[in-house]
Protein backbone atom coordinates (compact mmCIF):
# COMPACT_ATOMS: atom_id res chain seq x y z
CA UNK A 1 11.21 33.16 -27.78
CA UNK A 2 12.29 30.58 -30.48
CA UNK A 3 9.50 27.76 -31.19
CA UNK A 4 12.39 25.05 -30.02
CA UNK A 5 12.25 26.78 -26.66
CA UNK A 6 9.04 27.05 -26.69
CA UNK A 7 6.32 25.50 -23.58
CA UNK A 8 4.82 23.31 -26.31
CA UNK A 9 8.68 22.20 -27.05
CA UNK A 10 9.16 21.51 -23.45
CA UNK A 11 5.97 18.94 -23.54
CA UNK A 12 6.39 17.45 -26.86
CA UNK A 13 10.18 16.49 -25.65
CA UNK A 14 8.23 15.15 -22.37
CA UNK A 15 5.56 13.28 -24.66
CA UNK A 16 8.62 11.34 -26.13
CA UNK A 17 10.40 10.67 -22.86
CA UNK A 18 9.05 7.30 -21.57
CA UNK A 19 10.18 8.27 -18.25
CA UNK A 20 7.99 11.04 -17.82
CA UNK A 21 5.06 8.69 -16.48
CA UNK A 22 7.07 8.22 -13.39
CA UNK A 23 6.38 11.52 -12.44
CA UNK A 24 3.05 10.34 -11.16
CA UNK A 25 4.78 8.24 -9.30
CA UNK A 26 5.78 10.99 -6.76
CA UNK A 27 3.71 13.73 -4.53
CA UNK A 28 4.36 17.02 -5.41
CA UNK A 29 3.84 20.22 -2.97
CA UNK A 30 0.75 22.16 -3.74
CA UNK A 31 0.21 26.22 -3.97
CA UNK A 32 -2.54 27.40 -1.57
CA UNK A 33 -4.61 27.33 -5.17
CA UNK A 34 -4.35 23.58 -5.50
CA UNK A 35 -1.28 23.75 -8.54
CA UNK A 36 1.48 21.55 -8.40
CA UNK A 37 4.73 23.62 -7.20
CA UNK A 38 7.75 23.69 -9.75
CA UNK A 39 10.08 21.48 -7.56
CA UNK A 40 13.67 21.84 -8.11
CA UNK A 41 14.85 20.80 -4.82
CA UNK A 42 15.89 17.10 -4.70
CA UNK A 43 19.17 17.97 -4.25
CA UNK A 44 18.08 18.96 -1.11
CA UNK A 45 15.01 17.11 -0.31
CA UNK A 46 13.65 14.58 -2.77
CA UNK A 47 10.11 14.34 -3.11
CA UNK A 48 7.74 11.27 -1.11
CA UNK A 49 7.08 8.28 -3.46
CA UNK A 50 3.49 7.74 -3.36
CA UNK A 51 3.91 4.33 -2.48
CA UNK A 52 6.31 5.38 1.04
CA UNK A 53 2.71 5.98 3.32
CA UNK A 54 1.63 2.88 2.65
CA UNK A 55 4.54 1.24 3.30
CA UNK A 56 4.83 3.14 6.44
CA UNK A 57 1.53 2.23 7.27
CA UNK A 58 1.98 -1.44 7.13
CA UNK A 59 5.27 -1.17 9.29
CA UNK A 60 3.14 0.91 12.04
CA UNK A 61 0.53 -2.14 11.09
CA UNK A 62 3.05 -4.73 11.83
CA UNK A 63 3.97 -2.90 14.88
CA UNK A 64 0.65 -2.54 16.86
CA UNK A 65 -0.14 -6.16 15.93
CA UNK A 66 3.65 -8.01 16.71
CA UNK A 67 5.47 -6.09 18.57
CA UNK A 68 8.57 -6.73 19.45
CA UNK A 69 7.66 -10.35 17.12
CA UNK A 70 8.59 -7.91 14.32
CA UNK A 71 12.17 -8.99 14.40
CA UNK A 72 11.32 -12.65 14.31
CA UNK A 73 8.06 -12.84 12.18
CA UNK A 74 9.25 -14.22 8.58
CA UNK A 75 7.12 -12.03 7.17
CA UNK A 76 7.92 -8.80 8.64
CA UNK A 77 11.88 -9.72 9.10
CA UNK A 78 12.68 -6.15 10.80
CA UNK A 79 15.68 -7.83 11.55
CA UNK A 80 16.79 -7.87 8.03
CA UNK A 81 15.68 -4.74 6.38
CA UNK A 82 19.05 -3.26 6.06
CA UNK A 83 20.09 -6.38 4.31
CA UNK A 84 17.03 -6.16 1.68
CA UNK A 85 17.94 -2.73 1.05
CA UNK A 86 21.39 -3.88 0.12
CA UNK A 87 21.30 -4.97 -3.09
CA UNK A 88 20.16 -1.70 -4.55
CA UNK A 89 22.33 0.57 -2.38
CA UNK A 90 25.23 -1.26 -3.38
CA UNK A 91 24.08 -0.80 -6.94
CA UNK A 92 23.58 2.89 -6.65
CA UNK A 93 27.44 3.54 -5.49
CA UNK A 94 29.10 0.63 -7.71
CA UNK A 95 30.02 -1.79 -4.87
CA UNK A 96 29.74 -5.21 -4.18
CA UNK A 97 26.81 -6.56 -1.95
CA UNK A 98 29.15 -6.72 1.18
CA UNK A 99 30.74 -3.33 0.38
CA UNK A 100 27.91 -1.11 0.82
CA UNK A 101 25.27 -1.09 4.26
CA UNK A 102 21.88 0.80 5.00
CA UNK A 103 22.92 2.63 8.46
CA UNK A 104 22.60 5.95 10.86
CA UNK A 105 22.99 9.03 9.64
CA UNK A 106 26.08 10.71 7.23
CA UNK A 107 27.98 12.32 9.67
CA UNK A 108 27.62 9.71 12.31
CA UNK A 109 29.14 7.63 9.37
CA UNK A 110 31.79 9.36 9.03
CA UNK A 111 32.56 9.73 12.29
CA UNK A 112 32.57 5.73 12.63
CA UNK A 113 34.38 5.40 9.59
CA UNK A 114 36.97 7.84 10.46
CA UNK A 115 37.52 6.04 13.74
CA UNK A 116 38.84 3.53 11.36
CA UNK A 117 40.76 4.53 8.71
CA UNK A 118 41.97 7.79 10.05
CA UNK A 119 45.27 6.66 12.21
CA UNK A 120 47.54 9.63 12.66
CA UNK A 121 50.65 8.97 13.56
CA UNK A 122 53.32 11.97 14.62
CA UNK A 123 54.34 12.15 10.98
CA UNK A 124 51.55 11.54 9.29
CA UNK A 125 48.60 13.90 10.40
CA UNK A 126 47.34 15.38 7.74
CA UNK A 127 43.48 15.54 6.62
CA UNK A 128 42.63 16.58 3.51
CA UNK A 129 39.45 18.57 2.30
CA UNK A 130 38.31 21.45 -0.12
CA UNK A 131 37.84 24.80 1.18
CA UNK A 132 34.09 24.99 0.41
CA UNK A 133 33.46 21.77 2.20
CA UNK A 134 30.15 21.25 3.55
CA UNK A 135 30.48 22.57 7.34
CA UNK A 136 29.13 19.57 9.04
CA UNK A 137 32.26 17.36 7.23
CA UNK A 138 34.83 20.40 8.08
CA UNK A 139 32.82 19.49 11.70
CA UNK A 140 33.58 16.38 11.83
CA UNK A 141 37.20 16.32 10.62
CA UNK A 142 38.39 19.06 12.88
CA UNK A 143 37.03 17.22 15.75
CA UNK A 144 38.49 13.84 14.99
CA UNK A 145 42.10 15.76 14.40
CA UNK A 146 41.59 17.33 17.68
CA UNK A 147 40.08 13.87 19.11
CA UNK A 148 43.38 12.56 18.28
CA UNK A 149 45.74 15.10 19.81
CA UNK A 150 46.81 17.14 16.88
CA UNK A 151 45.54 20.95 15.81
CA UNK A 152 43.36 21.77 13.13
CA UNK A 153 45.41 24.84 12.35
CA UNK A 154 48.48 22.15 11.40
CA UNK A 155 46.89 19.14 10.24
CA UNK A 156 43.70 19.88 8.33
CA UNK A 157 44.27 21.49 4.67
CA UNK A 158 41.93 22.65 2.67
CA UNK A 159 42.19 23.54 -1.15
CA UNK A 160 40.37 26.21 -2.40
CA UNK A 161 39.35 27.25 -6.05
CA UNK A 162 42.06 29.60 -7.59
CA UNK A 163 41.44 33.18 -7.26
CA UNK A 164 38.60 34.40 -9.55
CA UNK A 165 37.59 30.91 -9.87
CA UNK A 166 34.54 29.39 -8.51
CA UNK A 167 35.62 25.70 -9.46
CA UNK A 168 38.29 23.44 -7.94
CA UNK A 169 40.79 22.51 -10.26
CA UNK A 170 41.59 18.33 -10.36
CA UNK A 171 45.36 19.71 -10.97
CA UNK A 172 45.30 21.63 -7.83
CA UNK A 173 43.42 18.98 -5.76
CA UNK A 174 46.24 16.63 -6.92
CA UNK A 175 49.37 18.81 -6.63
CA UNK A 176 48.49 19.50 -3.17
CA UNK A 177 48.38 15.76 -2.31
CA UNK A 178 51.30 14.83 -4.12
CA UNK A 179 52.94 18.30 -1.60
CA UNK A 180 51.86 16.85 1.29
CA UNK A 181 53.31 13.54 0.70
CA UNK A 182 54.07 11.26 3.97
CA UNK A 183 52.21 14.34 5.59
CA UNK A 184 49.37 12.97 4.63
CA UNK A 185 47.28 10.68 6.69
CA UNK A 186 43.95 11.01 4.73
CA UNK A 187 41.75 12.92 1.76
CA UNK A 188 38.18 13.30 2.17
CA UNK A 189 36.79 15.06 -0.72
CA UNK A 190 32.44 15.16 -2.03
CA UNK A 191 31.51 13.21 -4.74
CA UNK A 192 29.57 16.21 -6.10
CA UNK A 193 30.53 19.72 -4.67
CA UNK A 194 27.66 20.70 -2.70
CA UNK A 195 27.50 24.50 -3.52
CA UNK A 196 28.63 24.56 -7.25
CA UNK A 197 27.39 20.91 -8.58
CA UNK A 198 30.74 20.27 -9.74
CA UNK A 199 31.58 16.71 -10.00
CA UNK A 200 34.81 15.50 -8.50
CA UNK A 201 37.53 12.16 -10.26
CA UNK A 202 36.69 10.00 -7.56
CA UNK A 203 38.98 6.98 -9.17
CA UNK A 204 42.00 9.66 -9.96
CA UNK A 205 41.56 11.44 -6.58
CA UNK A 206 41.86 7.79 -4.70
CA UNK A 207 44.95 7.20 -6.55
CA UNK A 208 46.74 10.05 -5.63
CA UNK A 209 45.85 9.48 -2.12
CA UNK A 210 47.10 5.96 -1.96
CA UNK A 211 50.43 6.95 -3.92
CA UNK A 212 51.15 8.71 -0.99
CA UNK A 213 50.55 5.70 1.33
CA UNK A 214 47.29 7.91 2.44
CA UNK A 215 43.44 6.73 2.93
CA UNK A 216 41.13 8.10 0.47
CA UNK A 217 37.03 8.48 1.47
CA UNK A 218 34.79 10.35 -0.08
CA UNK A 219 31.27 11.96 1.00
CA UNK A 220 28.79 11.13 -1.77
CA UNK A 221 25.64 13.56 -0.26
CA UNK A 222 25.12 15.37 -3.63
CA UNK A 223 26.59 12.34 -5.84
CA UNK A 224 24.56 9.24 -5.09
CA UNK A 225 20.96 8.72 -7.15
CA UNK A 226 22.17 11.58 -8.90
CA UNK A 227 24.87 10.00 -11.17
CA UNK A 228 26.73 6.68 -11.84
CA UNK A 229 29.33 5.62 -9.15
CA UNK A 230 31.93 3.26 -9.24
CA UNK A 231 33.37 2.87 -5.86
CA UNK A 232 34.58 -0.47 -6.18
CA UNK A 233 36.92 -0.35 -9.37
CA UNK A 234 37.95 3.62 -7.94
CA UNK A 235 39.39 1.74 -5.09
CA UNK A 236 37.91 4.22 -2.89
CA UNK A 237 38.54 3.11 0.49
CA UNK A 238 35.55 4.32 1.93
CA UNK A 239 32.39 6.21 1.50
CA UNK A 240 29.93 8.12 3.15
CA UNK A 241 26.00 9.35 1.88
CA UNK A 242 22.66 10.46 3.33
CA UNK A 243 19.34 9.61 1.94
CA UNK A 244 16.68 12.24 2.00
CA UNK A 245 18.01 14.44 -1.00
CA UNK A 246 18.03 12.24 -4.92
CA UNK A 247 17.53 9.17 -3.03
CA UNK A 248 13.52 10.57 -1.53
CA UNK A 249 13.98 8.94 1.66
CA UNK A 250 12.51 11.28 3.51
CA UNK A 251 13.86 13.79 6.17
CA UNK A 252 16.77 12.48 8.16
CA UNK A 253 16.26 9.07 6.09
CA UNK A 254 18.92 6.42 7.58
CA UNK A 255 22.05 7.07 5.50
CA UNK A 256 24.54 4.63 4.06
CA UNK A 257 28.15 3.51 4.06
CA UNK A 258 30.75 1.78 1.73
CA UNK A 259 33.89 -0.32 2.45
CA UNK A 260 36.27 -1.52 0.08
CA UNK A 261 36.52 -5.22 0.47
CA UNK A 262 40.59 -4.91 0.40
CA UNK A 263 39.82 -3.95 4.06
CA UNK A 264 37.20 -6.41 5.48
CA UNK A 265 40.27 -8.99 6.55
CA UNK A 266 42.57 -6.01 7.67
CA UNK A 267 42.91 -5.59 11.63
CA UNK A 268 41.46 -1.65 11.06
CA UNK A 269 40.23 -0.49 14.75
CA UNK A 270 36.39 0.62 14.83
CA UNK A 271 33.76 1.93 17.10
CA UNK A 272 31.87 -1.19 17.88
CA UNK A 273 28.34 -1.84 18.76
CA UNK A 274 26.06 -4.83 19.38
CA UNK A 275 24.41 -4.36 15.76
CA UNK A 276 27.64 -4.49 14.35
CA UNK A 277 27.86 -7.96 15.40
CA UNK A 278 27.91 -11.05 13.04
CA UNK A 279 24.22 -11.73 12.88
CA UNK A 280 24.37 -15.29 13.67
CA UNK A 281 26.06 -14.84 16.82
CA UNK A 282 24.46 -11.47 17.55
CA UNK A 283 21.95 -12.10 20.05
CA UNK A 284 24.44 -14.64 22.18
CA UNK A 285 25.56 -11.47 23.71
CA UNK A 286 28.98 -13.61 23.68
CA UNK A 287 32.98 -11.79 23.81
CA UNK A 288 34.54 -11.06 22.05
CA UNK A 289 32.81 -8.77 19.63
CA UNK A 290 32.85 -10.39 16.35
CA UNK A 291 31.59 -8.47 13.52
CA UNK A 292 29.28 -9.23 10.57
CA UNK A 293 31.07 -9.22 7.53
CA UNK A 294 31.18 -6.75 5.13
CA UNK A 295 30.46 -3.39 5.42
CA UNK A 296 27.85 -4.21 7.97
CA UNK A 297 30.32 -4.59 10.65
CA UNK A 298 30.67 -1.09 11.02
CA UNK A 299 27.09 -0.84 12.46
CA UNK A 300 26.72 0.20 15.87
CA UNK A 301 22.92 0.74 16.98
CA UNK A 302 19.62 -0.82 16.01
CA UNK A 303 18.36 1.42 13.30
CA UNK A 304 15.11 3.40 13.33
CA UNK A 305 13.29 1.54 11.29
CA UNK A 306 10.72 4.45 10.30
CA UNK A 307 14.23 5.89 9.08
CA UNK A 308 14.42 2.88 7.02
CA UNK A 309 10.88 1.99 5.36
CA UNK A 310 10.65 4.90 2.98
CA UNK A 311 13.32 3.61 1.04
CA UNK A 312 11.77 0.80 -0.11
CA UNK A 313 9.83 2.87 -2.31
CA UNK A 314 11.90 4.85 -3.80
CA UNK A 315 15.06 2.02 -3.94
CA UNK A 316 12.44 0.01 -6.14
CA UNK A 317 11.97 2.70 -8.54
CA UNK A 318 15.81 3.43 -8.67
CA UNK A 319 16.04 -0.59 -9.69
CA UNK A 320 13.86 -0.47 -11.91
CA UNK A 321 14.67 2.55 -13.53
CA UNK A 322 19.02 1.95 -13.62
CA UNK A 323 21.37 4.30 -13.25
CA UNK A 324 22.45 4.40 -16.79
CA UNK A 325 19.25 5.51 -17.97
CA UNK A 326 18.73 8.08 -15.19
CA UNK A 327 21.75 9.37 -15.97
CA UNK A 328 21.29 10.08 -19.84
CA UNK A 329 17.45 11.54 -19.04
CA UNK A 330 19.62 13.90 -16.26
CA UNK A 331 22.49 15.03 -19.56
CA UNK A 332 19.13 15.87 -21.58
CA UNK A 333 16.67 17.62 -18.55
CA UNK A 334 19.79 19.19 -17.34
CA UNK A 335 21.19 20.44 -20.78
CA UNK A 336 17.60 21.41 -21.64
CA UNK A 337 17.72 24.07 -18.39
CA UNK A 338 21.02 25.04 -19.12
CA UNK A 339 19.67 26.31 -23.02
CA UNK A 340 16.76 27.93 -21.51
CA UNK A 341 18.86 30.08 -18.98
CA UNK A 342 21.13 30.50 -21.51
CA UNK A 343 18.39 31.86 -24.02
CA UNK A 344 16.22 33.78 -21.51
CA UNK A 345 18.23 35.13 -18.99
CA UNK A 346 21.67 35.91 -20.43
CA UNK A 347 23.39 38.95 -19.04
CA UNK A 348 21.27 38.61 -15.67
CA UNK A 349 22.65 35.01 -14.19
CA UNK A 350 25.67 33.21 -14.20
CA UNK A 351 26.10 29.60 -13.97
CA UNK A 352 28.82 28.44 -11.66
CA UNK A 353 28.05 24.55 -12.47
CA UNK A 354 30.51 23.17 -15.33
CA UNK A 355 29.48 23.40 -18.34
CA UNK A 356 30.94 20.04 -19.61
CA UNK A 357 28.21 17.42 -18.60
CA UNK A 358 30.74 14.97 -17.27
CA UNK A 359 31.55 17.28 -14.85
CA UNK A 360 28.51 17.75 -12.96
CA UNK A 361 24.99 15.95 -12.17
CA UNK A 362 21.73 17.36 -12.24
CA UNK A 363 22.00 20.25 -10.39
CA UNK A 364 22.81 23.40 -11.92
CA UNK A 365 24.23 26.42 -9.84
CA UNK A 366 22.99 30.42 -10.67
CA UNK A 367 24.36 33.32 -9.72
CA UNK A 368 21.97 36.13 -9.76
CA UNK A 369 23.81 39.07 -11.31
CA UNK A 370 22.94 42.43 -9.30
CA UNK A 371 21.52 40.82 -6.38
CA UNK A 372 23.69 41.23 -3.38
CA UNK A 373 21.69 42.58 -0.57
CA UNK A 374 18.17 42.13 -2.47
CA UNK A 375 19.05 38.55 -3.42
CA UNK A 376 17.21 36.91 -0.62
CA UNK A 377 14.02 39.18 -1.39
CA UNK A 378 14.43 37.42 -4.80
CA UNK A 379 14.35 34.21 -3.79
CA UNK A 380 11.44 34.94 -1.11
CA UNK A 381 9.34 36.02 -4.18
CA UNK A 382 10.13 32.97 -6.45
CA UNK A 383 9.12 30.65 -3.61
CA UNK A 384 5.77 33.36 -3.53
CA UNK A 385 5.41 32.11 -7.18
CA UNK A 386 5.57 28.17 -6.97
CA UNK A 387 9.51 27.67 -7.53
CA UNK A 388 11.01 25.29 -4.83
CA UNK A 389 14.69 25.52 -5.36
CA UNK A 390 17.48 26.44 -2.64
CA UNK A 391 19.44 29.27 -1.95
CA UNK A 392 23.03 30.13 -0.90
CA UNK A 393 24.20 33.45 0.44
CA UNK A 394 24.63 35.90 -0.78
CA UNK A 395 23.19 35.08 -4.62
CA UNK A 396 23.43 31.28 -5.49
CA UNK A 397 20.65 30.03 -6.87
CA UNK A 398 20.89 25.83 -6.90
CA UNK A 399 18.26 24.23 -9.72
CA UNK A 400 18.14 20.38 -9.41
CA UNK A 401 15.99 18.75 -12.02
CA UNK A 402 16.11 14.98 -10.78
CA UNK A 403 15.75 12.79 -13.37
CA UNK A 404 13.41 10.11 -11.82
CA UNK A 405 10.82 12.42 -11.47
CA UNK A 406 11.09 16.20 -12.86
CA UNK A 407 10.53 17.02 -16.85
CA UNK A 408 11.26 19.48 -19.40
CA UNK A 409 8.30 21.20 -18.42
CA UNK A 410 9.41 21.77 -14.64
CA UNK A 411 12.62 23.46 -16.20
CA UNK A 412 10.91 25.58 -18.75
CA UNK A 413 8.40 26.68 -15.93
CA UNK A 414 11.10 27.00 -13.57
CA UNK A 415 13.31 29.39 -16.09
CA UNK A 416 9.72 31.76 -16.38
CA UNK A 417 9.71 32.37 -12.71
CA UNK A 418 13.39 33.28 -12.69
CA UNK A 419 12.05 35.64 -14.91
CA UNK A 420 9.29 37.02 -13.87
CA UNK A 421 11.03 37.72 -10.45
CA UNK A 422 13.70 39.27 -11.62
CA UNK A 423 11.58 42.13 -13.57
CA UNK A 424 9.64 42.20 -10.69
């Protein structure tokens, strides 16, 4: 192994990053021996900020000593949590303040914001998605097609990579938008492809959608925390994310929504409930239902709170931090992985993930070459070792160094594992 790929390379690039001290900002899992785990994972999971217990303990504190009082005690303000957790939501996606809300979970989101902006008509049916779509959004699409009268089998098209291709080509995503035409009632397409990393034109993808008079949303799971979004100058018209993966919320973390403002004066039907109510008037209990401005309107329930407090935590190192600067540190960690797989295992893995970094985030997709049937055994024994990362049947291998917490170390220790497993 070359000295520049070297463990001591890995920590003297570490010893120069700045950012590395946030590290110890986060718990890490531990091996039965008391060693930190090599965690890879926060595409699927992010890690707790060490600061989320204690906030959760002073919300269970609040609790035993208010009660219900929580809403209305100045100090605790339950009331407005999802409104102090704007700011830096909103900042995460590139919205305005009103654009962007703290609320339920990602498919209930899209659900609710589906009720809205998906208004077949006997011409215009059509949804839009790729092939590979996560199931739960295939899920929840079929369903509201069917919901509204109309098959699946006729009114939801997918595109698919092309054949020997593992990538979906912005051409092809595009043409078949433009085919569709007055078909087409809506797209709904990932930020960040969930299985491959690959990152999707949000902005260009929009704009084909709306040239053919269509709605354009977009389910940001794998995209937000992870890289830069501009929702608001895309013109998206609406969005869709969970919480619990880059943004360390925790498991089943309340997720978040966007709006375009373009739509916030617009007569758009929705799935009202009393939370969604203008906040002044809210606990009149008055008709008719008048919602809060914004993208808050499109809230139905009081939220779980517990689903809520985590954030805080992790939203305050995210504002601290920027997205700008996370993103550069993910180019390098992520590049940095890429070399080392490249170096060490070349011949025995494939990457699937783009190589171009402005195509993809953090995460980096491998194929184990050789593996199909004994891949799972593989990945049983790197997990044996101390590597957290997921896997995909039958042989994907998904890496995800996050940027506000993992180093160059993680990846270099990661790539040994791969490794050592693989001449196991």
């Amino acid at each position: 192994m070359s000295a520049e790929l070297s463990l001591e390379a890995a920590r003297a690039r570490d010893a120069r990053d700045p950012a590395t001290a946030r590290r110890g900002q986060f718990h890490f899992p531990r091996r039965p021996d008391g060693s930190e785990v090599v965690y890879l994972c926060g595409n699927s999971l992010g890690l707790q900020p060490r600061r989320a217990a204690a906030d959760v303990e002073s919300f269970m504190a609040e609790w035993r000593d208010l009660g219900v009082l929580g809403y209305h005690d100045p100090k605790a303000d339950w009331l407005n949590l999802h409104e102090r957790l704007r700011p830096t939501a909103a900042a995460l996606v590139g919205a305005k303040p009103a654009e962007a809300v703290v609320m339920h979970s990602l498919t209930i989101n899209l659900h609710l914001l589906m009720a809205s902006f998906y208004r077949p008509a006997r011409e215009r049916h059509v949804i839009l998605i790729e092939q590979g779509a996560f199931p739960s959004d295939r899920y929840a699409v079929a369903s509201q097609i069917a919901w509204h009268g109309f098959d699946p089998a006729t009114s939801l098209v997918q595109v698919a990579p092309r054949a020997g291709e593992h990538l979906l080509r912005h051409e092809d995503l595009v043409a078949e938008i433009d085919r569709q035409g007055e078909r087409l009632a809506l797209v709904l397409l990932p930020g960040v492809q969930y299985l491959t990393g690959q990152r999707l034109d949000i902005a260009a993808l929009a704009a084909a959608a709306h040239r053919t008079g269509a709605c354009a949303g977009f389910d940001l799971a794998h995209a937000v925390g992870n890289l830069p979004l501009a929702l608001h100058d895309s013109n998206a018209d609406f969005a869709a994310w969970c919480s619990y993966k880059y943004l360390n919320g925790g498991p089943g973390a309340t997720a978040g929504a966007f709006v375009h403002e373009r739509h916030f004066g617009s007569r758009l039907p929705r799935l009202a409930g009393w939370w969604g109510n203008d906040l002044d008037t809210r606990f009149d209990m008055a008709e008719p239902f008048r919602p809060y401005p914004g993208a808050a309107g499109w809230q139905v329930s009081n939220h779980p709170l517990l689903g809520m407090v985590p954030l805080q935590a992790s939203f305050a190192l995210f504002a601290a931090a920027g997205m700008p600067t996370l993103r550069e540190r993910s180019i390098a960690l992520t590049a940095w992985l890429e070399e080392l797989l490249d170096a060490r295992l070349a011949g025995r893995v494939e990457i699937l993930t783009p190589r171009d970094p402005e195509a993809r985030g953090a995460q980096l997709s491998v194929r184990i070459r050789g593996t199909r049937g004994s891949g799972r055994a593989l990945f049983d024994r790197l997990l044996a070792s101390g590597l957290t990362c997921d896997w995909r049947e039958p042989d994907v291998i998904r890496l995800a160094p996050a940027p506000l917490y993992n180093s160059h170390e993680d990846c270099w220790r990661a790539v040994g594992l791969i490794e050592a497993a693989l001449n196991a």
